[in-house]
Protein backbone atom coordinates (compact mmCIF):
# COMPACT_ATOMS: atom_id res chain seq x y z
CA UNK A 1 18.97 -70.18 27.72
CA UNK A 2 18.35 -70.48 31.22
CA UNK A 3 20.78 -68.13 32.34
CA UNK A 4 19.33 -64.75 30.35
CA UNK A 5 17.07 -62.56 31.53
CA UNK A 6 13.35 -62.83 31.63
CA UNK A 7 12.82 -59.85 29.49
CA UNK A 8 15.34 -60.99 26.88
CA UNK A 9 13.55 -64.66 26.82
CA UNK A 10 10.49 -63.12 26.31
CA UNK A 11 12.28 -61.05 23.38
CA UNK A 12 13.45 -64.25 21.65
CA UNK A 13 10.28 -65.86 22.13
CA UNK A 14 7.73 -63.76 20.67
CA UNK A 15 10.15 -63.06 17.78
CA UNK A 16 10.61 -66.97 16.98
CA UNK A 17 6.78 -66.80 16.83
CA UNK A 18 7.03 -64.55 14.44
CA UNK A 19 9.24 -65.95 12.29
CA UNK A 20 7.34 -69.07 12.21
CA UNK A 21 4.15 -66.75 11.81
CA UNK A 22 5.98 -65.13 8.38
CA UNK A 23 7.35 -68.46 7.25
CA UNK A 24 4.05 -70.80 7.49
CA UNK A 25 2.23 -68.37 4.95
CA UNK A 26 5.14 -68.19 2.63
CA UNK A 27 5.15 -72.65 3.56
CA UNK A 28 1.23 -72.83 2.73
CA UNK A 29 1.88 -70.46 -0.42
CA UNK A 30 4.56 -72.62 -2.07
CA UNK A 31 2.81 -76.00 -1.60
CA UNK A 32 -0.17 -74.52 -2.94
CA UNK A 33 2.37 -73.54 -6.27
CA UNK A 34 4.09 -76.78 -6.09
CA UNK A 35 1.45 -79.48 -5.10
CA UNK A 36 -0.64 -77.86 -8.29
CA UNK A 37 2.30 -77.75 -10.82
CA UNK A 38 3.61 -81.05 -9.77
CA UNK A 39 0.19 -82.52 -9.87
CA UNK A 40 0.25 -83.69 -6.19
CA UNK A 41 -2.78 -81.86 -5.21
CA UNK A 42 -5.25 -84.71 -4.91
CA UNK A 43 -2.43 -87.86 -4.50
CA UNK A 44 -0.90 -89.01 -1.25
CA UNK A 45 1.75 -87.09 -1.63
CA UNK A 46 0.25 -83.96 -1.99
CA UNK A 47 -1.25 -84.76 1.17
CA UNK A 48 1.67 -85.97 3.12
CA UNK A 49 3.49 -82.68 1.64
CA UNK A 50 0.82 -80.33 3.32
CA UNK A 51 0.94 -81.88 6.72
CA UNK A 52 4.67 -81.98 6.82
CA UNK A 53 4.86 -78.26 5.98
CA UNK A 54 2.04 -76.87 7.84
CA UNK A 55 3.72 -78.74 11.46
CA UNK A 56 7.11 -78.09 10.56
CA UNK A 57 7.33 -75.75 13.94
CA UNK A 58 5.73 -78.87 15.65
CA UNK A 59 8.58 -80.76 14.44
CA UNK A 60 11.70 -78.93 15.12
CA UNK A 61 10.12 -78.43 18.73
CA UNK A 62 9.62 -82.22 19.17
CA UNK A 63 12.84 -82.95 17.81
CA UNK A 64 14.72 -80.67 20.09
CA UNK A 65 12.88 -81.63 22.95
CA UNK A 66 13.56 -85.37 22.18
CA UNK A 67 17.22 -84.73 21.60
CA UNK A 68 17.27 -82.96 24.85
CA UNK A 69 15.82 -85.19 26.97
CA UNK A 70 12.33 -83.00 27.35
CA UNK A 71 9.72 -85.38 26.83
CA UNK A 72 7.51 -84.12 28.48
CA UNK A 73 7.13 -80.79 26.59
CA UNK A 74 7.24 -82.60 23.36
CA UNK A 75 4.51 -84.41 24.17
CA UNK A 76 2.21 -81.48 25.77
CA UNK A 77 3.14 -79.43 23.10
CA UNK A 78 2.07 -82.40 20.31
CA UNK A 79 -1.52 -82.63 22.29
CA UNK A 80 -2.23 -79.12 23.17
CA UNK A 81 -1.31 -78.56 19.83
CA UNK A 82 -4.33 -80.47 18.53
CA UNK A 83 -6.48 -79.34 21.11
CA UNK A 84 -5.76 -75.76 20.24
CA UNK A 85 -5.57 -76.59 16.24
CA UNK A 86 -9.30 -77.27 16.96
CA UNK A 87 -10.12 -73.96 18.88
CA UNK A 88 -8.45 -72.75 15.36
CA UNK A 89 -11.59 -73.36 13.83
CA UNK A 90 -13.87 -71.49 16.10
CA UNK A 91 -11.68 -67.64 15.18
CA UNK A 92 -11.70 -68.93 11.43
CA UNK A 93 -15.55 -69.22 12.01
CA UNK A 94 -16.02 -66.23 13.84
CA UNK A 95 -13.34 -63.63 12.01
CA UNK A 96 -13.49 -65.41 8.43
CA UNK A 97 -16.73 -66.63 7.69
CA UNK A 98 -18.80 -64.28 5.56
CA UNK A 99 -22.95 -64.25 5.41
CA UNK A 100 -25.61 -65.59 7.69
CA UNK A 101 -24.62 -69.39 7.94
CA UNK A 102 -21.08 -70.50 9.48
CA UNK A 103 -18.25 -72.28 8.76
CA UNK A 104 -19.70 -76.11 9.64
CA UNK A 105 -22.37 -75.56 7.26
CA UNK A 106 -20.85 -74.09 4.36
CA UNK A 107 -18.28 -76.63 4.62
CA UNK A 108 -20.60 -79.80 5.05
CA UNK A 109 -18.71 -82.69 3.38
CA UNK A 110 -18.50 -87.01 4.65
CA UNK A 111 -15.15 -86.41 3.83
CA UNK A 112 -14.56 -83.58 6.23
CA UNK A 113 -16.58 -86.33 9.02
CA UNK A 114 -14.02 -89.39 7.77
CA UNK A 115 -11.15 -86.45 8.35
CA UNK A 116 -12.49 -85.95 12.22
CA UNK A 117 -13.05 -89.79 12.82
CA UNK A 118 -9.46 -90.18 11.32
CA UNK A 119 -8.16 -88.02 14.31
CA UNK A 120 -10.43 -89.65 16.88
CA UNK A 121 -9.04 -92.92 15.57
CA UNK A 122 -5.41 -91.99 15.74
CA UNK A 123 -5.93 -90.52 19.69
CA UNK A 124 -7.78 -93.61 20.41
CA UNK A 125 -4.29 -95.04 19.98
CA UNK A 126 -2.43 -92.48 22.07
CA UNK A 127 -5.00 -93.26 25.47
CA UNK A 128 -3.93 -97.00 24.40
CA UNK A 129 0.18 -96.72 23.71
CA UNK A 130 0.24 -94.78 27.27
CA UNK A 131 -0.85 -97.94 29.30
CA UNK A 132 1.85 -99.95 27.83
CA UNK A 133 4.89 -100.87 29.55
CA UNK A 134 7.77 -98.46 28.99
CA UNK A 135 10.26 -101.47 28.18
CA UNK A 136 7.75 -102.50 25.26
CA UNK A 137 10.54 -100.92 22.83
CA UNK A 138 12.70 -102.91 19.80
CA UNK A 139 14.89 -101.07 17.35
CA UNK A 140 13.54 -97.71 19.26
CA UNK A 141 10.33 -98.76 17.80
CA UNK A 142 7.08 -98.90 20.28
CA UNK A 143 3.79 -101.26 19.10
CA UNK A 144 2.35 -97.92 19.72
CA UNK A 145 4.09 -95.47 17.77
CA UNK A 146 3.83 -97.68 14.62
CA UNK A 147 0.18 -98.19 14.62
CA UNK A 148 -0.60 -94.23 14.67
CA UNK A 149 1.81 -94.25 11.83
CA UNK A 150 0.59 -97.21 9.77
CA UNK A 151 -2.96 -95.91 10.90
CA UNK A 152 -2.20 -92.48 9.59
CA UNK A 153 -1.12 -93.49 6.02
CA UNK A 154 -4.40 -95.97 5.84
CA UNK A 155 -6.57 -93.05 6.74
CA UNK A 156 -4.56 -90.87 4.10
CA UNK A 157 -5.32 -93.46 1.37
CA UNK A 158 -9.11 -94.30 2.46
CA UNK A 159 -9.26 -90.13 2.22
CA UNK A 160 -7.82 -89.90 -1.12
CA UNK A 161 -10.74 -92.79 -2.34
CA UNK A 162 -13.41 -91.08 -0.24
CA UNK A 163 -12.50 -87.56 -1.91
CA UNK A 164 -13.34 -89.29 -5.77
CA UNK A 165 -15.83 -91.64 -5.06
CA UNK A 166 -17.79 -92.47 -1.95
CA UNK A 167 -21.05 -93.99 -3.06
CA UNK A 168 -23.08 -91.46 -1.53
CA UNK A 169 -25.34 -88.93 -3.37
CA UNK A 170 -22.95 -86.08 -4.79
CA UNK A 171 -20.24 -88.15 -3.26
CA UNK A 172 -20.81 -87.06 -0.07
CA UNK A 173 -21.53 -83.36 -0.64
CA UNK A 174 -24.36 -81.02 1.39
CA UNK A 175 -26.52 -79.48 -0.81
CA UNK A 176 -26.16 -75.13 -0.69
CA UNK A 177 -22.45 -76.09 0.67
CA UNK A 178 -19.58 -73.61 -0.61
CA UNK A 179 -20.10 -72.48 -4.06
CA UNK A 180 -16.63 -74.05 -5.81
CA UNK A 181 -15.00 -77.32 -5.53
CA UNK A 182 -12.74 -78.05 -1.94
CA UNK A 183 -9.13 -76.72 -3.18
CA UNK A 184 -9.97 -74.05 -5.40
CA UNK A 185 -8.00 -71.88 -3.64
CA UNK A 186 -4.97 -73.61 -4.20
CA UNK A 187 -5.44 -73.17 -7.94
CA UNK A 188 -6.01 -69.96 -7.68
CA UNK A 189 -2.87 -69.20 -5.47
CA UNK A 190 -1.08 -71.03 -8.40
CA UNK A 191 -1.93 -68.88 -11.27
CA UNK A 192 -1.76 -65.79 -9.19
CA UNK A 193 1.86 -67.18 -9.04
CA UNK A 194 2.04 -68.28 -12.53
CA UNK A 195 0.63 -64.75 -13.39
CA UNK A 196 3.57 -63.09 -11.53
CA UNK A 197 6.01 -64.68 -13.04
CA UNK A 198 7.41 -67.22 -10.53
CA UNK A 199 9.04 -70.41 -11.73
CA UNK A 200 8.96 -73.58 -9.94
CA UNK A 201 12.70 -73.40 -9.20
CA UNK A 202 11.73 -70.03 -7.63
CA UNK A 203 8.76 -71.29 -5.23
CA UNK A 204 10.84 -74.43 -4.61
CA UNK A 205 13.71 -72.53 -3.33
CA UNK A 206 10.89 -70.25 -1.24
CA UNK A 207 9.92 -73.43 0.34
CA UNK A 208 13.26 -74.73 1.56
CA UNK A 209 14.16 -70.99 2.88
CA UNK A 210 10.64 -70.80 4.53
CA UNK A 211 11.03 -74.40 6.14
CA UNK A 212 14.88 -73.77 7.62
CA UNK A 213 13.73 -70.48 8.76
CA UNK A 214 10.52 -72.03 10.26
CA UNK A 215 12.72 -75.59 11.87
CA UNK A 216 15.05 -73.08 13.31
CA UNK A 217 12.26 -70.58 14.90
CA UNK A 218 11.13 -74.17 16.38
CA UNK A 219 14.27 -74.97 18.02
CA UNK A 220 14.85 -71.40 19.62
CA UNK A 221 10.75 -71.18 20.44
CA UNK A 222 10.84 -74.79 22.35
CA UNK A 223 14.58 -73.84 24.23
CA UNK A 224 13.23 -70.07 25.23
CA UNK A 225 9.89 -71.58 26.22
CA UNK A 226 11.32 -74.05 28.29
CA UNK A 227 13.23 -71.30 30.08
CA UNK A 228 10.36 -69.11 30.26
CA UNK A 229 8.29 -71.61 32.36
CA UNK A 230 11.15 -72.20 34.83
CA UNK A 231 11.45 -68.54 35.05
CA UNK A 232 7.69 -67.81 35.96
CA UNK A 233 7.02 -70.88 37.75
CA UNK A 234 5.21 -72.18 34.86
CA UNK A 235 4.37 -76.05 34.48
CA UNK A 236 6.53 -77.14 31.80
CA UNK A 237 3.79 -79.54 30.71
CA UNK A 238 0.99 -76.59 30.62
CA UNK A 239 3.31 -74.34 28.85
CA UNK A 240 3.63 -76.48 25.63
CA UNK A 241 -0.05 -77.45 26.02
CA UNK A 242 -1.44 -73.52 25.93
CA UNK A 243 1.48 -71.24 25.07
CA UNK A 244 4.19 -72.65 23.12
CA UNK A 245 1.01 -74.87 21.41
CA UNK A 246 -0.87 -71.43 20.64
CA UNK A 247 2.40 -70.27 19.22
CA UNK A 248 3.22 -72.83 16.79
CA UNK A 249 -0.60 -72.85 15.64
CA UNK A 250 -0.30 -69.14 14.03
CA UNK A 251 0.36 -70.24 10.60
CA UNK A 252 -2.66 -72.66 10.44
CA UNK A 253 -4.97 -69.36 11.61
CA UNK A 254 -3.25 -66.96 9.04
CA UNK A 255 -3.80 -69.78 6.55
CA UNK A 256 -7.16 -70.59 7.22
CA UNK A 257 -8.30 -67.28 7.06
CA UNK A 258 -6.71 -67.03 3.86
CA UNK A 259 -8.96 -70.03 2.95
CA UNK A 260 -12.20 -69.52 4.31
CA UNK A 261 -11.99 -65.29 3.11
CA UNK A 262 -11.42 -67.16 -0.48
CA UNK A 263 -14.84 -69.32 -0.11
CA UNK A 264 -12.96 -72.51 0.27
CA UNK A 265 -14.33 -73.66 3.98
CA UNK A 266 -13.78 -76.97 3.00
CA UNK A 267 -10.16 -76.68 2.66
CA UNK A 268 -9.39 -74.85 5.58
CA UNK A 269 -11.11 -77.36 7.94
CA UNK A 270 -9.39 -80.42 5.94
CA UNK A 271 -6.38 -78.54 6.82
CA UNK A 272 -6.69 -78.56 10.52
CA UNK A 273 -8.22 -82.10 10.86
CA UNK A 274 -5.50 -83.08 8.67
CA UNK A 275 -3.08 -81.54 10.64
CA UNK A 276 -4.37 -82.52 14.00
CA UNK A 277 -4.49 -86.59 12.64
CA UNK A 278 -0.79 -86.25 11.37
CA UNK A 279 0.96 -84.76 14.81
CA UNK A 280 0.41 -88.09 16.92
CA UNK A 281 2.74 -89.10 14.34
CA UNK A 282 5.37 -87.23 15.92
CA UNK A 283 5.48 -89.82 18.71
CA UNK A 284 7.34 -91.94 16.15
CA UNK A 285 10.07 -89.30 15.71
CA UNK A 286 10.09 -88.42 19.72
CA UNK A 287 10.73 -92.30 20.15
CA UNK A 288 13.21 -92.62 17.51
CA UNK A 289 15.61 -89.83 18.95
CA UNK A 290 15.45 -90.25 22.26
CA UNK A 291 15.59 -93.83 22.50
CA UNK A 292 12.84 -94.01 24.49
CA UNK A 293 8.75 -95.49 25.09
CA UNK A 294 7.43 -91.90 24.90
CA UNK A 295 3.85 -92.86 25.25
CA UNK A 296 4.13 -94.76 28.72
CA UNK A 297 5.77 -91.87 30.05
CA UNK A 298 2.57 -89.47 29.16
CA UNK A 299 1.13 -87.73 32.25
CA UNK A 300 -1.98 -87.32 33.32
CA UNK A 301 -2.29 -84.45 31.48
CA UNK A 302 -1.44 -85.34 28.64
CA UNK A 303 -4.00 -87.45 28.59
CA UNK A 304 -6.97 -85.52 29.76
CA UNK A 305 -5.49 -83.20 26.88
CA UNK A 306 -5.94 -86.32 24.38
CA UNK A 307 -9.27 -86.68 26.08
CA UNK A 308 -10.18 -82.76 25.36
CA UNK A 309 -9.37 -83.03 21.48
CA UNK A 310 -11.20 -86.54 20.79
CA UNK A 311 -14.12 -84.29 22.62
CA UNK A 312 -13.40 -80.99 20.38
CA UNK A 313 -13.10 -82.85 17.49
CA UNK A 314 -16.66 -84.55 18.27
CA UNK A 315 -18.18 -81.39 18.45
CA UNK A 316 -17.62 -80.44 15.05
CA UNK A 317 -18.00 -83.70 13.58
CA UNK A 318 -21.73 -83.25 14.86
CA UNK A 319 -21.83 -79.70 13.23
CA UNK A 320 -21.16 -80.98 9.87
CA UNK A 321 -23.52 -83.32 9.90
CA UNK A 322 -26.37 -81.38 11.50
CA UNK A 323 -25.02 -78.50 9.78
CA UNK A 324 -26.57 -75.37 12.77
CA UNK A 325 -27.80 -72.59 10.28
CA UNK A 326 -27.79 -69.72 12.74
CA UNK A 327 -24.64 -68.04 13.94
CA UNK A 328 -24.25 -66.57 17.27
CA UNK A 329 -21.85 -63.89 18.60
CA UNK A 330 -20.79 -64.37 15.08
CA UNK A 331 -20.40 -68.65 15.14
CA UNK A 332 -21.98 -71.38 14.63
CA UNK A 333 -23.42 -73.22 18.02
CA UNK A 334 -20.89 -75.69 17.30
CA UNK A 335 -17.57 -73.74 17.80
CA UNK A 336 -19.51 -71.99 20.39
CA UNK A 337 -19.63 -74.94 22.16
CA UNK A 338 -15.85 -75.67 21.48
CA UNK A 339 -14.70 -72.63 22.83
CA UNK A 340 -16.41 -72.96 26.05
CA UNK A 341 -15.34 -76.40 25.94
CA UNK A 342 -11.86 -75.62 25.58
CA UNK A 343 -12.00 -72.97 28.25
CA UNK A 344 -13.30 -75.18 31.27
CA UNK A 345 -10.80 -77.74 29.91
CA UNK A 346 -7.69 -75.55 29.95
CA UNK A 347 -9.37 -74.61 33.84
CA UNK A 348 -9.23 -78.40 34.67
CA UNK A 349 -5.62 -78.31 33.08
CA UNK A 350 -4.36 -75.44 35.86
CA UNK A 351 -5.80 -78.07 38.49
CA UNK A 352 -4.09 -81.26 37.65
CA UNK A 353 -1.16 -79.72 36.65
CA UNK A 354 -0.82 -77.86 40.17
């Protein structure tokens, strides 16, 4: 795509966004359908099913780039798109959030905590993998790669315990938290569906439509991208981290707005954290196609953009377990202190990436 103009790229680009923006609701709709009606709501599976389809852009972009022999924008793009995932949660707490307290506070749950110490955990991994030695790789496996994977489905399970019975008062719940139980949304979205008429073959078949459109929209959004930067000078490395991650991120802020406007705050946090913990994961796939130690080869960007998340993710842990009351400039103090976070670390960013 190198060859076309600028104008044209810029054509492609935003409408690839688009698509993906249009195809991640209609993703997040049908799992809500079929996760209920196949009883996978509260099971591993359900689980696994959500993060696959809400990072399905994520993965058609790392797959292409891996394929390609673009590393490096399939891993900027995988960490800036946690980092940014994060910053999610500061417009859903600003834009979505309804009433005098925000969205850390409503949403106070251990589990939500366990969710953010899940993706600290898995990053933790990341810093480590990228000090390894890049010949450190068997059956285009690295030690790496397969510990944020194995670590990923442990947390998953631990989650899925945690969720029915930590041995805490309420089991785990803040008291004058949201009104109905985390994922009441998703039942709702399910009779609305049932209500409507819509058969499981029906939603099913929306799925698999939504998910080529949205793998597709990947592939053209990561190859226009790519030619973008070179076009405008851009770093390819701080393109996928900010742009192309900001992109990609659209359905997760259409969705979470659709959650938190619904009263479900726990839900739409679960569904970033969750999110954020699954996309190291991604490493696994990187490695696997392009026969290569991805990790060692991350730049020193990519990990002060590692380094940014863990720090993001932190930030909120804190707010939901000191739960601020008062909002200001329509947030809580916690994503107020994300946002400026995120804003002197996208500054540092510019610098190294000069």
């Amino acid at each position: 795509m190198s060859g076309l103009a600028l104008s044209l790229l810029l054509l492609i680009f935003a409408a690839a966004a688009a698509a993906i923006w249009v195809a991640g609701v209609q993703l997040s709709n049908q799992t809500d359908v079929l996760a209920t009606r196949l009883h996978l709501g509260a099971a591993l599976g359900g689980l696994i099913m959500l993060a696959i389809a809400t990072n399905l852009p994520e993965i058609a972009i790392t797959a292409s780039a891996a394929v390609s022999g673009n590393v490096g924008v399939a891993v900027g793009n995988i960490l800036g798109g946690i980092a940014i995932q994060t910053v999610v949660l500061v417009a859903l707490d600003a834009f979505g959030v309804r009433g005098d307290h925000p969205l850390t506070y409503r949403a106070a749950s251990l589990v939500l905590v366990l969710e953010g110490a899940l993706v600290v955990a898995v990053l933790g991994v990341v810093i480590a993998g990228s000090q390894l030695p890049d010949d450190l790789i068997v059956w285009r496996l690295t030690p790496a790669t397969v510990l944020i994977a194995v670590l990923w489905v442990v947390g998953l399970l631990l989650l899925q315990r945690a969720g029915t019975s930590l041995p805490w008062h309420e089991s785990g719940e803040a008291p004058d938290n949201q009104d109905e139980p985390r994922g009441h949304s998703q039942a709702k979205a399910e009779k609305a569906a049932t209500d409507k008429g819509v058969s499981t073959a029906r939603s099913a078949t929306v799925f698999g439509v939504a998910a080529l459109v949205t793998l597709v929209a990947g592939v053209v959004l990561e190859r226009s991208g790519d030619a973008i930067s070179e076009h405008i000078g851009f770093s390819g490395v701080l393109f996928g981290a900010t742009i192309l991650a900001a992109a990609t991120s659209l359905p997760e802020l259409s969705t979470g707005l659709t959650s938190v406007k619904a009263g479900d705050y726990q839900l739409a946090m679960s569904d970033i954290f969750g999110g954020n913990a699954f996309l190291p994961v991604l490493f696994l796939l990187a490695t696997l196609l392009s026969g290569k130690a991805v990790l060692p080869q991350a730049h020193a960007s990519d990990i002060y953009l590692t380094a940014v998340a863990i720090l993001l993710t932190l930030v909120y842990m804190g707010g939901l377990l000191f739960r601020p009351r008062r909002r200001t400039a329509r947030m809580g103090v916690d994503s107020l202190v994300v946002l400026v976070l995120y804003a002197v670390g996208v500054a540092g960013l510019v610098a190294i990436a000069r």
